[in-house]
Protein backbone atom coordinates (compact mmCIF):
# COMPACT_ATOMS: atom_id res chain seq x y z
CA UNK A 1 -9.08 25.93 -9.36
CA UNK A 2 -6.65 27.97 -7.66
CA UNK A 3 -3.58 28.64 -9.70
CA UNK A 4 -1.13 27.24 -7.64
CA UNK A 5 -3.11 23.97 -6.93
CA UNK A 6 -1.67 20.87 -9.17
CA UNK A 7 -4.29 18.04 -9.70
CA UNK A 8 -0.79 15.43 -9.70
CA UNK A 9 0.23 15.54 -6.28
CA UNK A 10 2.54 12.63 -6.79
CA UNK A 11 6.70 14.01 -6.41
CA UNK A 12 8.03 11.54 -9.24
CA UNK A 13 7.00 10.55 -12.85
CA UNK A 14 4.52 7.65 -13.29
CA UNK A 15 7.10 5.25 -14.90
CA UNK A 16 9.39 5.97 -11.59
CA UNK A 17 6.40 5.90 -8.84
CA UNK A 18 5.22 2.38 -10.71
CA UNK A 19 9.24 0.82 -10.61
CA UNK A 20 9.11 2.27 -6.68
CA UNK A 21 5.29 -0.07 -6.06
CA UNK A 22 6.69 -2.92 -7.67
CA UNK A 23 9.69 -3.56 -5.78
CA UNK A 24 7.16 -3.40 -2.53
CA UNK A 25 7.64 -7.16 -2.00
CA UNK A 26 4.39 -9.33 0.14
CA UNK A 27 6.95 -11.27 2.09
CA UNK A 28 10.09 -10.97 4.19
CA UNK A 29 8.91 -7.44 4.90
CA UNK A 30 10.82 -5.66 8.66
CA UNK A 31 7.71 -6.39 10.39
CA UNK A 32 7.32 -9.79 9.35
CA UNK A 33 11.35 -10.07 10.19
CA UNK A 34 10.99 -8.54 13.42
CA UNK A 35 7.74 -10.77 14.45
CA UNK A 36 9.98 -13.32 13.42
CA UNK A 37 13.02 -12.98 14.74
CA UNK A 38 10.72 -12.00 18.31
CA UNK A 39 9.70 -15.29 18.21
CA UNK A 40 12.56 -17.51 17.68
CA UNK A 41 14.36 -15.89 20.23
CA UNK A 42 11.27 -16.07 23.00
CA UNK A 43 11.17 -20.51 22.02
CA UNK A 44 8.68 -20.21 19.42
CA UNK A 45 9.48 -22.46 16.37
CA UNK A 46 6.89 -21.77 13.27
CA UNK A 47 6.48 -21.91 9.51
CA UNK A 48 6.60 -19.48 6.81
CA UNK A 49 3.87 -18.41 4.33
CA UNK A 50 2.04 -22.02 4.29
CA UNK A 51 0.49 -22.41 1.18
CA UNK A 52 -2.16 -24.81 2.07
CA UNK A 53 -3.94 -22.37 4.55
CA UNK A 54 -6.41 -19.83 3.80
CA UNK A 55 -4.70 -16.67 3.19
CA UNK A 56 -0.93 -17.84 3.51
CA UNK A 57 -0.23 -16.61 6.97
CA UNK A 58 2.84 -14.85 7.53
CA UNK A 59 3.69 -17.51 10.10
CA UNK A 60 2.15 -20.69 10.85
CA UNK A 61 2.46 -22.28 14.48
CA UNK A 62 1.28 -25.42 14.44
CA UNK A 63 2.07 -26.76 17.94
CA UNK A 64 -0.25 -23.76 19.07
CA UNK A 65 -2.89 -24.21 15.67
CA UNK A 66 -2.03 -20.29 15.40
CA UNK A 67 -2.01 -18.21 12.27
CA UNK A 68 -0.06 -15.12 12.30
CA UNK A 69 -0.76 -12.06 9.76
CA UNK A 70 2.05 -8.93 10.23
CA UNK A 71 0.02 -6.63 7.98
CA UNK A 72 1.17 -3.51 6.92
CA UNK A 73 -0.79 -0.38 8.05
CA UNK A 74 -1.50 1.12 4.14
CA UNK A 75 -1.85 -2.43 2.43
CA UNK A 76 -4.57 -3.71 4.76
CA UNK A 77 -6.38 -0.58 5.47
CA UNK A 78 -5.97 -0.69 9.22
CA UNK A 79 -9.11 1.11 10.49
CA UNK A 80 -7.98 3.95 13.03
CA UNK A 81 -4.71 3.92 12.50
CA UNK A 82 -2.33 7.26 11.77
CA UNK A 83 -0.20 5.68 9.85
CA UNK A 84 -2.91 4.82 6.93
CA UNK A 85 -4.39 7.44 4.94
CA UNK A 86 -6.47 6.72 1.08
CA UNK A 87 -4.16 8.00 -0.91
CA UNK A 88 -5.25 11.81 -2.66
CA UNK A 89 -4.49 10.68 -6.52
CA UNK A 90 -6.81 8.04 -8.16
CA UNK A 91 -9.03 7.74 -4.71
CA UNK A 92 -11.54 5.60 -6.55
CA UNK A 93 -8.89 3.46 -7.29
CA UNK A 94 -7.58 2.52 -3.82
CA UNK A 95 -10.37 2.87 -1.86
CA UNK A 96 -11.59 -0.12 -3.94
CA UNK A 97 -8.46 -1.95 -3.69
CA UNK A 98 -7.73 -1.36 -0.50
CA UNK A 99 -11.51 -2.16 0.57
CA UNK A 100 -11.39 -5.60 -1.94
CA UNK A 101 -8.00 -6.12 0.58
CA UNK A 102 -9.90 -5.61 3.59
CA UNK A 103 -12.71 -7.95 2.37
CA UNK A 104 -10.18 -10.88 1.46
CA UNK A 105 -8.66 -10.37 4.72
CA UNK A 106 -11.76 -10.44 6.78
CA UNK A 107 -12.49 -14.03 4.63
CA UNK A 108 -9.77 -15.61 4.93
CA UNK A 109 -9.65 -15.11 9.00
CA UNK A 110 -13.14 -16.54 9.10
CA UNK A 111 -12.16 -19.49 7.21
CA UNK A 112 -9.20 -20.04 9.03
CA UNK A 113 -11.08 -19.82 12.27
CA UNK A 114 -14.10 -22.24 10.60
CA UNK A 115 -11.08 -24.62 10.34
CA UNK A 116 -10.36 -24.97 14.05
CA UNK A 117 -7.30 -22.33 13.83
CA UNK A 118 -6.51 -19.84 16.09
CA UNK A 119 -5.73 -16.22 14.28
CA UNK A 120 -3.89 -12.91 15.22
CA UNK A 121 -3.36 -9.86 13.63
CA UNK A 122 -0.15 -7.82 14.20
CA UNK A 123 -0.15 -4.84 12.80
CA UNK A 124 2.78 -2.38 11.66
CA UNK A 125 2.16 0.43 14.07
CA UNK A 126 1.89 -1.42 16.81
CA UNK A 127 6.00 -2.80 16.03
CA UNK A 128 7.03 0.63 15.97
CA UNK A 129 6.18 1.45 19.56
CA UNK A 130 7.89 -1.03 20.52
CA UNK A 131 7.89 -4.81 21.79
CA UNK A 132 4.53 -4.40 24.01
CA UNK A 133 2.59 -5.98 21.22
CA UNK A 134 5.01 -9.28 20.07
CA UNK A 135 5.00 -9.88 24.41
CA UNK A 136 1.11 -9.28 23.93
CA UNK A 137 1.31 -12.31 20.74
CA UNK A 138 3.75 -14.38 23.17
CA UNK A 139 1.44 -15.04 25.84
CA UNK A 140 -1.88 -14.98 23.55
CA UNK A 141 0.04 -18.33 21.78
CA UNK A 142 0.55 -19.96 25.04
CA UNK A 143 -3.53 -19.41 25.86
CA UNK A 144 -6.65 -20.42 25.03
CA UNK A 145 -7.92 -17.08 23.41
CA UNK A 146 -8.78 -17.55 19.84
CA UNK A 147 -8.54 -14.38 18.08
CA UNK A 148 -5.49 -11.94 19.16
CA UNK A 149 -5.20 -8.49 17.51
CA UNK A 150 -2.39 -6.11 18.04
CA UNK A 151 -3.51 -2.34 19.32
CA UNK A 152 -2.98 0.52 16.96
CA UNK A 153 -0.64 2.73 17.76
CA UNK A 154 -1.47 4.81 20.83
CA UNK A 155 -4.78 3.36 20.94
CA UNK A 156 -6.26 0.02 22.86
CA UNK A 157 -7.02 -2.99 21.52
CA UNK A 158 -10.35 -3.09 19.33
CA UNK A 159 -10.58 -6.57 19.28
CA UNK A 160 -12.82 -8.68 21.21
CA UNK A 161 -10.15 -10.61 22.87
CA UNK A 162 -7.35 -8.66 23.87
């Protein structure tokens, strides 16, 4: 090993980096906000983290029988993306979370869509390029398309129905 190579590549202590991943809350995030507040203002009226759906979707229009994920970039392991990278320390570790994340994600948009809903995806990166994607969400909820899927940043949409 080269002498100036550390194997903890981490900048804090372990009892600081753990308080710093527990405050990382699952709802109410600035993407989810933003989506939100993109939304209300544009007519849409929704609601919040329904418990009774597959998944809990972020936001829940029920006029339009539309789910809504905002995932974040890192959490859901968006494929593609710059913004997401497997982190260097403990790789076994989050490659299996973030893949168990991925897998629970992929199931619960399946059953959601087995159920007659409609699903999108907007992911992180694509909110900080701008609106392009919530106008993109705004007219997929007023058609007949049923799977919508935000573009990664600087990249076109992978999804089938775009």
């Amino acid at each position: 090993m080269h002498p100036r190579r550390r194997l903890n590549v981490d900048i804090v202590d372990p009892a600081t980096r753990s308080r710093m991943m527990a405050g990382i809350s699952g709802r109410n995030t600035r993407p989810e906000l933003s989506t939100r507040h993109y939304l209300h203002s544009r007519g849409f009226r929704f609601r919040l983290h329904v418990t009774d759906l597959p998944g809990k979707p972020d936001i829940v229009l029920s006029k339009y029988r539309a789910a809504v994920f905002v995932n974040g970039c890192f959490w859901h392991a968006h494929e593609g993306c710059r913004y997401f990278k497997v982190p260097a320390s403990r790789r076994e570790f989050w490659t299996e979370k973030l893949n168990g994340n991925r897998e629970r994600d992929t199931r619960n948009v399946q059953t959601l869509i087995d159920m007659g809903w409609r699903v999108a995806l907007v992911w992180e990166c694509s909110l900080r390029e701008g609106v392009s994607g919530l106008e993109q969400l705004c007219a997929w909820l007023t058609s007949d398309t049923g799977r919508f899927e935000t573009p990664a940043s600087g990249a076109t949409c992978p999804s089938q129905d775009c």
